[in-house]
N, C-alpha and C. Protein backbone atom coordinates (compact mmCIF):
# COMPACT_ATOMS: atom_id res chain seq x y z
N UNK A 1 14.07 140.33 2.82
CA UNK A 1 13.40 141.06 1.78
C UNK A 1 11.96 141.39 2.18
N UNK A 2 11.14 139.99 2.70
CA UNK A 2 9.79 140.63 3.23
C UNK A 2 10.05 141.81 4.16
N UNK A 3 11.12 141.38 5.10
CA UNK A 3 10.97 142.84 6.01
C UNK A 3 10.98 144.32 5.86
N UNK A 4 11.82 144.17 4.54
CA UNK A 4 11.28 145.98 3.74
C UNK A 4 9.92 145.87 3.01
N UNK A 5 9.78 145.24 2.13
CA UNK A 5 8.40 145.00 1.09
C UNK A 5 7.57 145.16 1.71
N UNK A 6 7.02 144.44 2.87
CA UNK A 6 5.83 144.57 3.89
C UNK A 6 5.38 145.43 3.97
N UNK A 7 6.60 145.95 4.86
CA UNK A 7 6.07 147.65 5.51
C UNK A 7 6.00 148.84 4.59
N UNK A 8 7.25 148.87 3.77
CA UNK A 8 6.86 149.69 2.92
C UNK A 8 5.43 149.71 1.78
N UNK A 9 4.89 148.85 1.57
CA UNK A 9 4.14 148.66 0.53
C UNK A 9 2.77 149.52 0.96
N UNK A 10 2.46 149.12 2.62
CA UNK A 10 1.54 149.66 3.17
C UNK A 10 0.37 148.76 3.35
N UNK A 11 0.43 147.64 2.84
CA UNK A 11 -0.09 146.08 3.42
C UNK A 11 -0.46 145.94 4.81
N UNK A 12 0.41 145.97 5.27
CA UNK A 12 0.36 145.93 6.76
C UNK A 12 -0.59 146.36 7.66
N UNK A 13 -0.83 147.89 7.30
CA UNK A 13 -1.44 148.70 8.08
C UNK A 13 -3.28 149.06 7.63
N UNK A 14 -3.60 147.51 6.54
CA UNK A 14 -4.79 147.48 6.15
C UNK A 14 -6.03 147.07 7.39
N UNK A 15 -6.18 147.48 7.58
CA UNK A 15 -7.27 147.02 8.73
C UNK A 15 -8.42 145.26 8.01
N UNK A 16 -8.00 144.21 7.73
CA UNK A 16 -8.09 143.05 7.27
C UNK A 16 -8.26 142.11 8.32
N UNK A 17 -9.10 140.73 7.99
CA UNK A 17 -8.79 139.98 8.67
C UNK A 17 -8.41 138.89 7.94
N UNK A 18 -7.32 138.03 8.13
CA UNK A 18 -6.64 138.14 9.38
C UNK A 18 -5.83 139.68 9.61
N UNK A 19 -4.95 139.81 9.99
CA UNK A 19 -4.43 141.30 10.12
C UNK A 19 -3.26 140.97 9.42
N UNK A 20 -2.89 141.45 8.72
CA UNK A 20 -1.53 141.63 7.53
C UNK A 20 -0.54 141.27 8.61
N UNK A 21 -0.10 141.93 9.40
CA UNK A 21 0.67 142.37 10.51
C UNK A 21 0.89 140.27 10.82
N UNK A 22 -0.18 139.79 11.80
CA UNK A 22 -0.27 138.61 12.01
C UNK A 22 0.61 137.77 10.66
N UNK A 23 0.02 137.91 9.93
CA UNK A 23 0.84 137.10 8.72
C UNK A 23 2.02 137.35 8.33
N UNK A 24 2.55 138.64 8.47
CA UNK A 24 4.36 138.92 8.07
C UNK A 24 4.74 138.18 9.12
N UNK A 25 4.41 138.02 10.54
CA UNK A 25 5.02 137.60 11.53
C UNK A 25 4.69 136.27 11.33
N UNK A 26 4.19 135.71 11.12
CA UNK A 26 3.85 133.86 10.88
C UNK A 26 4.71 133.56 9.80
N UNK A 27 4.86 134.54 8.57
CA UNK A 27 5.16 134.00 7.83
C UNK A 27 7.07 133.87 8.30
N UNK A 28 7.54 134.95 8.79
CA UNK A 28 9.19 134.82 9.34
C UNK A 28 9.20 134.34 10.55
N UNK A 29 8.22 133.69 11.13
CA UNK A 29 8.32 132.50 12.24
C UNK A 29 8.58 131.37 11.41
N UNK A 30 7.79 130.95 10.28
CA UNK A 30 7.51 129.83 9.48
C UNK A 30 9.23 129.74 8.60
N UNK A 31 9.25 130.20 8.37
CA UNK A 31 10.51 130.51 7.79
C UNK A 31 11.85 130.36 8.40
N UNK A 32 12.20 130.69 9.54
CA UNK A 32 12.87 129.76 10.54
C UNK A 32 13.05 128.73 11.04
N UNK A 33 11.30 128.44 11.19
CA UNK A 33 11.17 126.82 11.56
C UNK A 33 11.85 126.02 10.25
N UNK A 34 11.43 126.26 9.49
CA UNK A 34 12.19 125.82 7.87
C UNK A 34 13.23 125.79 7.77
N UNK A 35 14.21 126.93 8.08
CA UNK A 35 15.29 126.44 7.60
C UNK A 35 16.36 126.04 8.78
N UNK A 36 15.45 126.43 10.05
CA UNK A 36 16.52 125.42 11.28
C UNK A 36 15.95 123.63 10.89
N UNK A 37 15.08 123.50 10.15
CA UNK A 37 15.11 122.28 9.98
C UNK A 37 15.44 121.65 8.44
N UNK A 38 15.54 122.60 8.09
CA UNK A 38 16.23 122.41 6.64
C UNK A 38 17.79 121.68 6.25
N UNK A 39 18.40 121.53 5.25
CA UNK A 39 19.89 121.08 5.19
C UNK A 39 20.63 122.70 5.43
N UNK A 40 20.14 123.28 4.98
CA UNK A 40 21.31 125.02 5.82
C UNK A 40 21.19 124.85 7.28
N UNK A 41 20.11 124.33 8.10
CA UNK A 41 20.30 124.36 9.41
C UNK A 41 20.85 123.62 9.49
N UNK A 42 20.84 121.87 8.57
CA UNK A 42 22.07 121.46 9.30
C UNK A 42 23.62 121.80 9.40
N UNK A 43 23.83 122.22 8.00
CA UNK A 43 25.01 122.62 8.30
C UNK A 43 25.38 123.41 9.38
N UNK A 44 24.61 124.50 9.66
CA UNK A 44 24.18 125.45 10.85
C UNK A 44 24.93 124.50 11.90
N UNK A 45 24.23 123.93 11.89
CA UNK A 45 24.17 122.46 13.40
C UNK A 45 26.29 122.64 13.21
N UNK A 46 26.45 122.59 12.17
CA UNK A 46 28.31 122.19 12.88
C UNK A 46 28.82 123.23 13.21
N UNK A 47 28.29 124.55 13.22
CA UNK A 47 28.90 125.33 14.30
C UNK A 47 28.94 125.05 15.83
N UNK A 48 30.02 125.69 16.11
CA UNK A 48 30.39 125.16 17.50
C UNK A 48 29.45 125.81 18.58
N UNK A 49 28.77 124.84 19.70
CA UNK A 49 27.97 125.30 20.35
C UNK A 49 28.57 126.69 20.82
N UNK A 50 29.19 127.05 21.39
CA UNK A 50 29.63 128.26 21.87
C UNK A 50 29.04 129.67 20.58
N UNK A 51 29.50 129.19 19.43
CA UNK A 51 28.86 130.37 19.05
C UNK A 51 27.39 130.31 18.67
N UNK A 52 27.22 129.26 18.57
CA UNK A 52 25.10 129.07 18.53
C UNK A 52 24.99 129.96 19.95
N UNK A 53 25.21 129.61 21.24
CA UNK A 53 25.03 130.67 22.06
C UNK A 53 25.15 131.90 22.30
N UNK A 54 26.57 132.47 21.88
CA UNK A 54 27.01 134.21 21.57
C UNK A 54 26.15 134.73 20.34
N UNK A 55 25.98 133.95 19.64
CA UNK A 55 25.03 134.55 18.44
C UNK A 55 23.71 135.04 19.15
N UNK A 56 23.01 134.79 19.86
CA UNK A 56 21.94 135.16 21.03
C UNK A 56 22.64 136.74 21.69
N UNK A 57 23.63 136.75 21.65
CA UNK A 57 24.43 137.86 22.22
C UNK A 57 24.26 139.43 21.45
N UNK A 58 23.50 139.26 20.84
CA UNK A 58 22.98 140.21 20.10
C UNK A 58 21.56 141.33 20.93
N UNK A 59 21.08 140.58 21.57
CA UNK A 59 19.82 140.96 22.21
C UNK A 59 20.21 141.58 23.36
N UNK A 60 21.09 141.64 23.99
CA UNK A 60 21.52 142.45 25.06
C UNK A 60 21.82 144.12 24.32
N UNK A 61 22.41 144.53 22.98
CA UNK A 61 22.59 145.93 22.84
C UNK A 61 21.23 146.26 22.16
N UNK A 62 20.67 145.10 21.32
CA UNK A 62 18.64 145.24 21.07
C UNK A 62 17.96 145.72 21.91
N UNK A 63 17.97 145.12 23.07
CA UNK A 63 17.34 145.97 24.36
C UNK A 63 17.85 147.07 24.87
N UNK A 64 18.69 146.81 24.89
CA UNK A 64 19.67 148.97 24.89
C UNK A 64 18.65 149.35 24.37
N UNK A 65 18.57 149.23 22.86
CA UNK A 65 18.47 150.25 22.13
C UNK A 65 16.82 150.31 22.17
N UNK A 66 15.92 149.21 22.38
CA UNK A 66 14.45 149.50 22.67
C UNK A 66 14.26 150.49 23.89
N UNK A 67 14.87 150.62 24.90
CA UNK A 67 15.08 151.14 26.24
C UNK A 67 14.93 152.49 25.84
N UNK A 68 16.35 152.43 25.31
CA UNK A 68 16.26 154.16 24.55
C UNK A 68 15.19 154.92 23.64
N UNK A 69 14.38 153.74 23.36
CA UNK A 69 13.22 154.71 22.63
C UNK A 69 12.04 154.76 23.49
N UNK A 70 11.90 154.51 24.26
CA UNK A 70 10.98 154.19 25.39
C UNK A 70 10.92 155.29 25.88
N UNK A 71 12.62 155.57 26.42
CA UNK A 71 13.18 157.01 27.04
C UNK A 71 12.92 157.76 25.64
N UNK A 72 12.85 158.03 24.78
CA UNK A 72 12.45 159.41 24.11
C UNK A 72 10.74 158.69 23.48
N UNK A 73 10.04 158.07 24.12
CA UNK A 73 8.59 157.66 23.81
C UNK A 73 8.14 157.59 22.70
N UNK A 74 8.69 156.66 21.91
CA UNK A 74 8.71 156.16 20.88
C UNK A 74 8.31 154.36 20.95
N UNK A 75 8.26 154.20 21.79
CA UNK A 75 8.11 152.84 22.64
C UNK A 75 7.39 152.40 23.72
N UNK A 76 6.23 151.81 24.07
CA UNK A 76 6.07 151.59 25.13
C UNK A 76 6.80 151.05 26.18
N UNK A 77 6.27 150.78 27.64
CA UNK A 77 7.44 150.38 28.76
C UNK A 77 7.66 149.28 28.90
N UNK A 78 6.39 148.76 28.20
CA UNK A 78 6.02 147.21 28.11
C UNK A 78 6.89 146.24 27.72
N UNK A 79 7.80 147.37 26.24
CA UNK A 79 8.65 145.95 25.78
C UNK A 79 9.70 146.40 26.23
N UNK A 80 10.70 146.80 27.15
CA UNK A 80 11.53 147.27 27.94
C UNK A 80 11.67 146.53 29.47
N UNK A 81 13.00 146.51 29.87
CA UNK A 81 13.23 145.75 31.30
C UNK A 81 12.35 147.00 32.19
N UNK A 82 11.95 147.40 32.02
CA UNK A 82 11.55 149.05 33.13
C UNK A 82 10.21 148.00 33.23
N UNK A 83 9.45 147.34 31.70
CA UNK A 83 8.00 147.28 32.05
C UNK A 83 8.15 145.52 32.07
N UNK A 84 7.98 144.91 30.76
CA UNK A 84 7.33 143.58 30.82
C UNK A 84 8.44 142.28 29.89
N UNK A 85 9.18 143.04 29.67
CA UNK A 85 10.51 142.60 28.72
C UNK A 85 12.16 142.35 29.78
N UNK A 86 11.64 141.50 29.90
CA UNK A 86 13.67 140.83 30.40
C UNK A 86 14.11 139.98 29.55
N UNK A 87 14.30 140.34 28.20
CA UNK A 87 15.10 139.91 26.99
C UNK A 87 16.13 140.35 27.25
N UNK A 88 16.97 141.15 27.78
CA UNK A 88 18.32 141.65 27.99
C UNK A 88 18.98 140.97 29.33
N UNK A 89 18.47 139.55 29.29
CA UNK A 89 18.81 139.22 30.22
C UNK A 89 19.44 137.73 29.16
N UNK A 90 18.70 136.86 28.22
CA UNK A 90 19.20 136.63 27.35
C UNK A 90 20.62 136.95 26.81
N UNK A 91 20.52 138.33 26.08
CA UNK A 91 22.06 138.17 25.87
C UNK A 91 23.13 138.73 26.79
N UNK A 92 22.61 138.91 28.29
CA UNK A 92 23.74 138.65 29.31
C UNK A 92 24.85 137.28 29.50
N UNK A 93 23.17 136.59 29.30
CA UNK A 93 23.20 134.79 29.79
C UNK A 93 24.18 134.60 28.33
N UNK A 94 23.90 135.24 27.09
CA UNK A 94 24.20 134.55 25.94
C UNK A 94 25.99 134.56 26.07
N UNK A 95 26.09 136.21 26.89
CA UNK A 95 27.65 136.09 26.51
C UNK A 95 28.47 135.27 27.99
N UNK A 96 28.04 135.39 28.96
CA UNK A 96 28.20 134.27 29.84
C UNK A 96 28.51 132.67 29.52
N UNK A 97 27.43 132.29 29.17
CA UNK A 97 27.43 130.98 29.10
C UNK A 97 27.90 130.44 28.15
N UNK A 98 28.22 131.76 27.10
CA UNK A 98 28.98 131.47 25.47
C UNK A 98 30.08 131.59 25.90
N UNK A 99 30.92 132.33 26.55
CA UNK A 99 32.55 132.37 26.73
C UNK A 99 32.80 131.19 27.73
N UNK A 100 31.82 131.06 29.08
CA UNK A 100 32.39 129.79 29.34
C UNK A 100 32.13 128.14 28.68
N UNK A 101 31.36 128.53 27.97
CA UNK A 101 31.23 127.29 27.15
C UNK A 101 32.32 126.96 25.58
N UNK A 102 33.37 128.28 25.31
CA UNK A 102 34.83 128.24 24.48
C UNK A 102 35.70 127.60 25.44
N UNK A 103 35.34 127.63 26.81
CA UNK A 103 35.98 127.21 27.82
C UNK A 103 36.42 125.73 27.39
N UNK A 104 35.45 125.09 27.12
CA UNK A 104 35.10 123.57 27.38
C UNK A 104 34.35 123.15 28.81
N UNK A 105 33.79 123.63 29.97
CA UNK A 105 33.82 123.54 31.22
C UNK A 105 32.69 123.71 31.29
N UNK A 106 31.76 124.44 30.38
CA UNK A 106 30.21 124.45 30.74
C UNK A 106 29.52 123.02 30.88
N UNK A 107 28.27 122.57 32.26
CA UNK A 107 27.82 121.80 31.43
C UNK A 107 27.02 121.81 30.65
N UNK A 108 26.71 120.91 30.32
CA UNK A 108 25.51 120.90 29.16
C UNK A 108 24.36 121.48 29.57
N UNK A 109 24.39 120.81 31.06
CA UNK A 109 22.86 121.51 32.12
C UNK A 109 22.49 123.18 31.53
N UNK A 110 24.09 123.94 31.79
CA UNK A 110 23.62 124.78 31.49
C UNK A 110 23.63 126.09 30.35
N UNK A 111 23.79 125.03 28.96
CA UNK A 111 23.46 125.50 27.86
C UNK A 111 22.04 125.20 27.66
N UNK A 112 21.44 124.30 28.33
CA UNK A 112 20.18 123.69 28.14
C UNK A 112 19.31 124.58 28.81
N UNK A 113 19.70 125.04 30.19
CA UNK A 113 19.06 126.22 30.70
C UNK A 113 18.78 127.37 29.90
N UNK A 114 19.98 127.76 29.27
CA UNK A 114 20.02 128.91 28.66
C UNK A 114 19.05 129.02 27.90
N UNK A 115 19.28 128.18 26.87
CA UNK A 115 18.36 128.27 25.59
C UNK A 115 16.97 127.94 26.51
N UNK A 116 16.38 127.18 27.21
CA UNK A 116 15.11 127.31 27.65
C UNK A 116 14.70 128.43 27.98
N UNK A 117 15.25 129.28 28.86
CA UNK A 117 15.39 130.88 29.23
C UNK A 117 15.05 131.55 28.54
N UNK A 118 16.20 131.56 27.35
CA UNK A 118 16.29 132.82 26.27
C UNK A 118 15.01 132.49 25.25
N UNK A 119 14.10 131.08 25.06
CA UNK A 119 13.20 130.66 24.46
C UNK A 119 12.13 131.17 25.40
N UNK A 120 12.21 131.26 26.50
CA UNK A 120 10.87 131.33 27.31
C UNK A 120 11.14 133.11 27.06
N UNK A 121 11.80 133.68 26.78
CA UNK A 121 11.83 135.36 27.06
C UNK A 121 11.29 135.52 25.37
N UNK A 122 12.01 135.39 24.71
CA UNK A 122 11.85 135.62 23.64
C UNK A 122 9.94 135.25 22.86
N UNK A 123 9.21 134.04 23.84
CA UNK A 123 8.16 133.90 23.73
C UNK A 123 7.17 135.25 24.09
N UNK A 124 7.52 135.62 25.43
CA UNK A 124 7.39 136.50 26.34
C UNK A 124 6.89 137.78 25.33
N UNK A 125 8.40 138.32 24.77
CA UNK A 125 8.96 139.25 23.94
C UNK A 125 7.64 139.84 22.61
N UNK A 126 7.75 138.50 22.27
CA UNK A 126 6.23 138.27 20.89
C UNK A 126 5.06 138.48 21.83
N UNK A 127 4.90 138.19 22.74
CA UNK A 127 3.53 138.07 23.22
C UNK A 127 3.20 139.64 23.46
N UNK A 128 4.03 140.08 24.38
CA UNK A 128 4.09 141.46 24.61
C UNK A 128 3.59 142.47 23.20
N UNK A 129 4.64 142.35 22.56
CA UNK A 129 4.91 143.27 21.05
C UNK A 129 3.46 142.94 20.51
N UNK A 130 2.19 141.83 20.12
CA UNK A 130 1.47 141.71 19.29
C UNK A 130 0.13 142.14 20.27
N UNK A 131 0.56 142.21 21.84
CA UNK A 131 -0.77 142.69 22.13
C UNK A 131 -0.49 144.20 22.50
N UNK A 132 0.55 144.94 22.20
CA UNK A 132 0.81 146.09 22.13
C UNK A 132 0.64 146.70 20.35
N UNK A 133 0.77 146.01 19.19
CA UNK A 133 0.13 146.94 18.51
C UNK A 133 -1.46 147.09 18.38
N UNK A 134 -1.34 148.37 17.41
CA UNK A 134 -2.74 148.32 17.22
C UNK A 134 -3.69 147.62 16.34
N UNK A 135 -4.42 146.85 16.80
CA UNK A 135 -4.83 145.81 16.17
C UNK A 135 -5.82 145.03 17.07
N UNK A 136 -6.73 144.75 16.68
CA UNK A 136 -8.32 144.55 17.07
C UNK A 136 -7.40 143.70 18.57
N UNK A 137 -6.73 142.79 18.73
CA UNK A 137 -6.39 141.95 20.20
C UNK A 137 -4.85 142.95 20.72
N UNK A 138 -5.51 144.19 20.64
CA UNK A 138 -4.22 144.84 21.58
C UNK A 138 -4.61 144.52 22.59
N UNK A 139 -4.05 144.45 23.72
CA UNK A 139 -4.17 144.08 25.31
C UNK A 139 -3.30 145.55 25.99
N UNK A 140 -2.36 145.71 26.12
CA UNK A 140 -1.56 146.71 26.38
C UNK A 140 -2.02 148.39 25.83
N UNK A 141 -2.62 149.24 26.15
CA UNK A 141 -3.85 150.39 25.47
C UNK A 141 -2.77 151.50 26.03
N UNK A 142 -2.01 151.47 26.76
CA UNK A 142 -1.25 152.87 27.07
C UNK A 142 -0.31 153.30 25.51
N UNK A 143 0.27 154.15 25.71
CA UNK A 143 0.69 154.85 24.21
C UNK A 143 2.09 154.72 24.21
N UNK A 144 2.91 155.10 23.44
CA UNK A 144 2.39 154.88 22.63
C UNK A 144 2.35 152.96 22.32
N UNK A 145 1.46 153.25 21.02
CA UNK A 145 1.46 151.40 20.65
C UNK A 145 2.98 151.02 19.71
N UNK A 146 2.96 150.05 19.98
CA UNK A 146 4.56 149.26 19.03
C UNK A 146 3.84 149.59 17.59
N UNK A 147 4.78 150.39 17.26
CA UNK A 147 4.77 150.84 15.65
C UNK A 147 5.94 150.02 14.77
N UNK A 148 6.57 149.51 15.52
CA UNK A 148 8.07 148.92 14.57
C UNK A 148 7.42 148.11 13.15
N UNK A 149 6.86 146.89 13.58
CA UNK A 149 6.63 145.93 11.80
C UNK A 149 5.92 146.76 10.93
N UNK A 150 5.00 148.56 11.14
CA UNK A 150 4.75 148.44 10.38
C UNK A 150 6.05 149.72 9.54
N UNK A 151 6.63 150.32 9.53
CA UNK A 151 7.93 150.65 9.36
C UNK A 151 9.23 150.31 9.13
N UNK A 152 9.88 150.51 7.80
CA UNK A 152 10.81 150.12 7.78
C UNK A 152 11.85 150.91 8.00
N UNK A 153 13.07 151.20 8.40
CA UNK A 153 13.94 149.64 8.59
C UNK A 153 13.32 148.91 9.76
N UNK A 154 12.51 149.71 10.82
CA UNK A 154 12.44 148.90 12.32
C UNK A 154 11.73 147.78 12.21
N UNK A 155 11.31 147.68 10.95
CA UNK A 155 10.30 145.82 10.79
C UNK A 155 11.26 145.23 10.43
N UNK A 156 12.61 144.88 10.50
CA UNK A 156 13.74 144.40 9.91
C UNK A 156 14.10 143.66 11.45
N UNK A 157 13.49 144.47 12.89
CA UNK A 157 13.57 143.94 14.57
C UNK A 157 12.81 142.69 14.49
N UNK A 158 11.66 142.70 13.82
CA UNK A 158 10.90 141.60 13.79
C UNK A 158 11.44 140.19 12.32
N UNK A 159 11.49 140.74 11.33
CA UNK A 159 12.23 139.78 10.35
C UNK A 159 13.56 139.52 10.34
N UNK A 160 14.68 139.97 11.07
CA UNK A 160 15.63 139.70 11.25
C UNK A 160 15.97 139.19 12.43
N UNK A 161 15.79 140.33 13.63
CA UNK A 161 16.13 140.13 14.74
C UNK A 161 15.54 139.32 15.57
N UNK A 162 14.27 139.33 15.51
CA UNK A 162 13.23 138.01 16.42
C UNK A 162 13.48 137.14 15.60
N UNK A 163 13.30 136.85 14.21
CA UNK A 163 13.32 135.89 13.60
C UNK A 163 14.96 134.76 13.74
N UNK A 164 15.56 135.88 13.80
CA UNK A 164 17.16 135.22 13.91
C UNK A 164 17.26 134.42 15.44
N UNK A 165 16.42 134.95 16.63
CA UNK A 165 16.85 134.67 17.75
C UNK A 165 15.76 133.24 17.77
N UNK A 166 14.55 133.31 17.28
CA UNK A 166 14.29 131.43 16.78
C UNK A 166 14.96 130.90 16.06
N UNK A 167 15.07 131.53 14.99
CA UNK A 167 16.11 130.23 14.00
C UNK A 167 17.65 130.10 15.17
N UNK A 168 18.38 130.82 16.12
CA UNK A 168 19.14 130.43 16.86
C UNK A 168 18.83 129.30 17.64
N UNK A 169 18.14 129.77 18.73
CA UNK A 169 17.00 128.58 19.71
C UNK A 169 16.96 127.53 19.35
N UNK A 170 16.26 127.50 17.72
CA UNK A 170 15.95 126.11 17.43
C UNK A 170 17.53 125.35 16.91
N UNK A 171 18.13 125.86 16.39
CA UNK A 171 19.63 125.29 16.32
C UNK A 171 20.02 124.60 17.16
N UNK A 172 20.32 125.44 18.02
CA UNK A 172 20.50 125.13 19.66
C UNK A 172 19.93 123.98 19.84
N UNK A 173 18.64 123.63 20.32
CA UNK A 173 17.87 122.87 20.38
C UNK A 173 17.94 121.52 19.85
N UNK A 174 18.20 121.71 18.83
CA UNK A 174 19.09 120.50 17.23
C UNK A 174 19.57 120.08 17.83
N UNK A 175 21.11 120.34 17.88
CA UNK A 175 22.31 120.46 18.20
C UNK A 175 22.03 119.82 19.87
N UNK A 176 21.20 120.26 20.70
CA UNK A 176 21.69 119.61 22.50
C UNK A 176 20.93 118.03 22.27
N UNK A 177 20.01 118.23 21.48
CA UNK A 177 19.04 116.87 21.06
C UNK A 177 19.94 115.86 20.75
N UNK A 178 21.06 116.15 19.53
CA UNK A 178 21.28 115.35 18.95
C UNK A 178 23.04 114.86 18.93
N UNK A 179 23.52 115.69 20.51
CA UNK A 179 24.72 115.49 20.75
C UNK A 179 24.78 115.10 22.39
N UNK A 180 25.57 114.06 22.50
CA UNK A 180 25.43 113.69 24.02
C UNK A 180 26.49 114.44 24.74
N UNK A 181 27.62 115.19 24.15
CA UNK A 181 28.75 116.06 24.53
C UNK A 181 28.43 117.11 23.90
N UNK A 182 29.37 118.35 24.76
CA UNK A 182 28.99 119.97 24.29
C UNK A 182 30.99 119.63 23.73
């Protein structure tokens, strides 16, 4: 729901400090952390590792589709495999290591990899995107700037889609912590 309200309201794009922008994104970081540690995450937790991993499997046609706006410049290159983004490498790994892990045959080693990976990209991912908009700590100045959070539906990439791929991670994470078998 924040992810339409936000952007549409026009909040966002107040020139404030802190920056509106900063706070929608803290606040659906915060919000994950919550409920992967909440009783819905646990239940969460009894899904079968295999699909805590394919659920990550989502970010491989995400990056398609950032790629493609890049190619009609709507996007910088930055958050794209072309520039500073190998998130589509994530849900390669996701559907890999998710089908052989329905297997039974994965080890654990390397679901543990995975999710470190797809956590270290996905860090990556945010870092990129917040010093590419515009906003007093852009770092990235070529054009165009990441317009997505403040627009809706595409702020729905950041409250749904980033947000979903931590609340995954941290599942994950749960779940390898607190099971000595996959």
């Amino acid at each position: 729901m924040i992810g339409a309200i936000a952007p549409v309201s026009g909040i966002l794009e107040k020139e404030i400090l802190p920056p509106p922008t900063l706070l929608f994104a803290g606040t659906c970081f915060l919000l994950a952390v919550a409920v992967a540690f909440s009783p819905i995450g646990k239940r969460l937790m009894n899904l079968p590792i295999s699909f805590l991993v394919l659920f990550q499997g989502f970010r491989l046609p995400l990056e398609l589709v950032l790629h493609n706006w890049y190619e009609h410049g709507t996007l910088p290159v930055q958050m794209t495999y072309e520039g500073h983004n190998f998130d589509i490498v994530t849900g390669i790994l996701a559907i890999v290591v998710g089908i052989w892990s329905m297997s039974g045959r994965a080890p654990r080693v390397a679901v543990w990899v995975f999710n470190l990976v797809g956590s270290a990209l996905l860090l990556t991912v945010i870092v990129i995107a917040f010093t590419s908009v515009p906003l007093p700590f852009r770092q990235y100045l070529n054009d165009p700037p990441v317009l997505l959070p403040f627009n809706f539906p595409f702020s729905w990439i950041l409250s749904i889609a980033v947000t979903g791929a931590l609340l995954g991670h941290l599942l994950l994470f749960r779940k390898l912590f607190g099971r000595k078998q996959l």
